[in-house]
C-alpha atoms as a PDB file:
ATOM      1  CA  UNK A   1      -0.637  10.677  -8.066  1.00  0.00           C
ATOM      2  CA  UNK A   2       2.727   9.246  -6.602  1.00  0.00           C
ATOM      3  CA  UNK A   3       4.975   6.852  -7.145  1.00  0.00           C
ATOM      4  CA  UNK A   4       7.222   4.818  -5.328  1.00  0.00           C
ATOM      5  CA  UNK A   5      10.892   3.053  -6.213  1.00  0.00           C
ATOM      6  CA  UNK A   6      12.875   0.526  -4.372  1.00  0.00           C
ATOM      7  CA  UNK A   7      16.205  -0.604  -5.456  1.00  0.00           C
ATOM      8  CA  UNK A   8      18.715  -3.044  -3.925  1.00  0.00           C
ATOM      9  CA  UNK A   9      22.197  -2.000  -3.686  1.00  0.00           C
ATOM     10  CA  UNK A  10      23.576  -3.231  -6.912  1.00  0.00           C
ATOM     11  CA  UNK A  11      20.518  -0.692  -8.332  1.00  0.00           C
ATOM     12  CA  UNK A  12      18.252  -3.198  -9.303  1.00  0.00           C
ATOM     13  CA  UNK A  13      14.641  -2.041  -9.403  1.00  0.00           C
ATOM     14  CA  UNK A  14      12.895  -4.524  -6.502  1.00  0.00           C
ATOM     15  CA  UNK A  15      10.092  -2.219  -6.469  1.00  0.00           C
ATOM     16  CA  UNK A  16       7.859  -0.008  -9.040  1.00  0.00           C
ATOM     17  CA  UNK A  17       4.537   0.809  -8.054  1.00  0.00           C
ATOM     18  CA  UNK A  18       2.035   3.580  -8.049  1.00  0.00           C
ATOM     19  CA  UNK A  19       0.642   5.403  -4.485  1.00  0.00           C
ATOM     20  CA  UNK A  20      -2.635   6.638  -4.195  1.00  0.00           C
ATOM     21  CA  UNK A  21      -2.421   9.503  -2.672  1.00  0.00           C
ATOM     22  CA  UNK A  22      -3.950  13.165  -1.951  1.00  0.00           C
ATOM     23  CA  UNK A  23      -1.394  14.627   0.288  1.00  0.00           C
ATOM     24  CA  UNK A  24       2.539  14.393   0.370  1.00  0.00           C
ATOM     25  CA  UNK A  25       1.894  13.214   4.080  1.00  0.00           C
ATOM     26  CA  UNK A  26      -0.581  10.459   2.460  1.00  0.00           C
ATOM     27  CA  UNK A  27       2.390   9.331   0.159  1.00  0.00           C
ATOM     28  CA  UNK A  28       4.644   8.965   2.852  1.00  0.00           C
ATOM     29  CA  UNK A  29       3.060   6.769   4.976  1.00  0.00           C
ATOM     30  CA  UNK A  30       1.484   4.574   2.432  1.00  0.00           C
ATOM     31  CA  UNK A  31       4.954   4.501   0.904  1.00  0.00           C
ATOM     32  CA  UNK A  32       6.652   3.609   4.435  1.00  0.00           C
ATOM     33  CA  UNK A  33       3.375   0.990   5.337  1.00  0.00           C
ATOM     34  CA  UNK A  34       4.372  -0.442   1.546  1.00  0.00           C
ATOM     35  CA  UNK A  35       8.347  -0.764   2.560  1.00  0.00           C
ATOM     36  CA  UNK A  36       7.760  -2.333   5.652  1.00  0.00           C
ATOM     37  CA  UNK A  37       5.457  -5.282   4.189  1.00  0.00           C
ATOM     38  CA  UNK A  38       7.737  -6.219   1.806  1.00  0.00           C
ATOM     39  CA  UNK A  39      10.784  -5.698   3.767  1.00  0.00           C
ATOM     40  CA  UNK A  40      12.397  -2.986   1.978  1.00  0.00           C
ATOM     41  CA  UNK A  41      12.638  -0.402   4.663  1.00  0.00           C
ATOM     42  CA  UNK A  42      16.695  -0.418   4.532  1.00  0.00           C
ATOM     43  CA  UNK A  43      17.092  -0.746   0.452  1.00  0.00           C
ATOM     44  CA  UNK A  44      17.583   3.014  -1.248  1.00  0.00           C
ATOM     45  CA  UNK A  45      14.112   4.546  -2.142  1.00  0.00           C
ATOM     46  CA  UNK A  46      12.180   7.449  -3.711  1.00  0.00           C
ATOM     47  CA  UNK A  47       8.530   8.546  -3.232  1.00  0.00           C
ATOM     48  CA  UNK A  48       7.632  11.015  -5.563  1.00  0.00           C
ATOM     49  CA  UNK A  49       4.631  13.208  -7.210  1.00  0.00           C
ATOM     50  CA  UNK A  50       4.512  12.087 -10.904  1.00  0.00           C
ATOM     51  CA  UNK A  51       4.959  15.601 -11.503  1.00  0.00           C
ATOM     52  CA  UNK A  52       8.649  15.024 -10.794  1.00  0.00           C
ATOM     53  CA  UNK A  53       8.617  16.454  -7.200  1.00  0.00           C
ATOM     54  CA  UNK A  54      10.482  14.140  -4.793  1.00  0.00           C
ATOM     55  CA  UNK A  55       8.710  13.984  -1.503  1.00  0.00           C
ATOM     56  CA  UNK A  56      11.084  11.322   0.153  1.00  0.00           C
ATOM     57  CA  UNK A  57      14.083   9.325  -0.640  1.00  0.00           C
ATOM     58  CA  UNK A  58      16.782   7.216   1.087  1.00  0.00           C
ATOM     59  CA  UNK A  59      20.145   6.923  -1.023  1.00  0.00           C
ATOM     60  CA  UNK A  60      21.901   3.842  -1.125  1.00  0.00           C
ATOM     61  CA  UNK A  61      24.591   5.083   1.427  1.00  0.00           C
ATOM     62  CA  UNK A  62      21.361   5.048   4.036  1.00  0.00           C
ATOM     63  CA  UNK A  63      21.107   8.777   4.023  1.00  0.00           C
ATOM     64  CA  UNK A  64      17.760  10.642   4.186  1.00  0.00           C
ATOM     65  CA  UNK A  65      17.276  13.731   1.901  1.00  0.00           C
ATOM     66  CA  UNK A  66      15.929  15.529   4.613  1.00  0.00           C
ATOM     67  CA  UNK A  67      18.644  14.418   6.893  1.00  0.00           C
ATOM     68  CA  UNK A  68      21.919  17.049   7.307  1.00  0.00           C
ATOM     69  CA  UNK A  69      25.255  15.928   6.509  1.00  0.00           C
ATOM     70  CA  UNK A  70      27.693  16.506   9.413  1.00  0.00           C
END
């Protein structure tokens, strides 16, 4: 099971939901298809296995975890 959060940049929670999910992969692109219907694609973000594992996350300063920092 995953989970995904959306806040706006005050860090108000505009999103809370559950993902149904079987893969990381899965979670990711529900989780994308989910920001990009409501229109949340450039608010910070987490997707994560409710086992605590973060699988993808965008801070509020529009950052990627996966991206480097130069």
């Amino acid at each position: 099971m995953y989970h995904i959060t959306v806040y706006d940049n005050e860090g108000k929670k505009l999103l809370d939901e559950p993902l149904q999910a079987q893969t990381d992969h899965e979670a990711k692109a529900k989780g994308r298809q989910l920001l990009l219907d409501k229109e949340y694609q450039a608010y910070p973000f987490r997707i994560f296995h409710t086992s605590g594992r973060l699988v993808e996350f965008l801070s509020h300063k529009g950052k990627k975890a996966t991206e480097k920092q130069a």
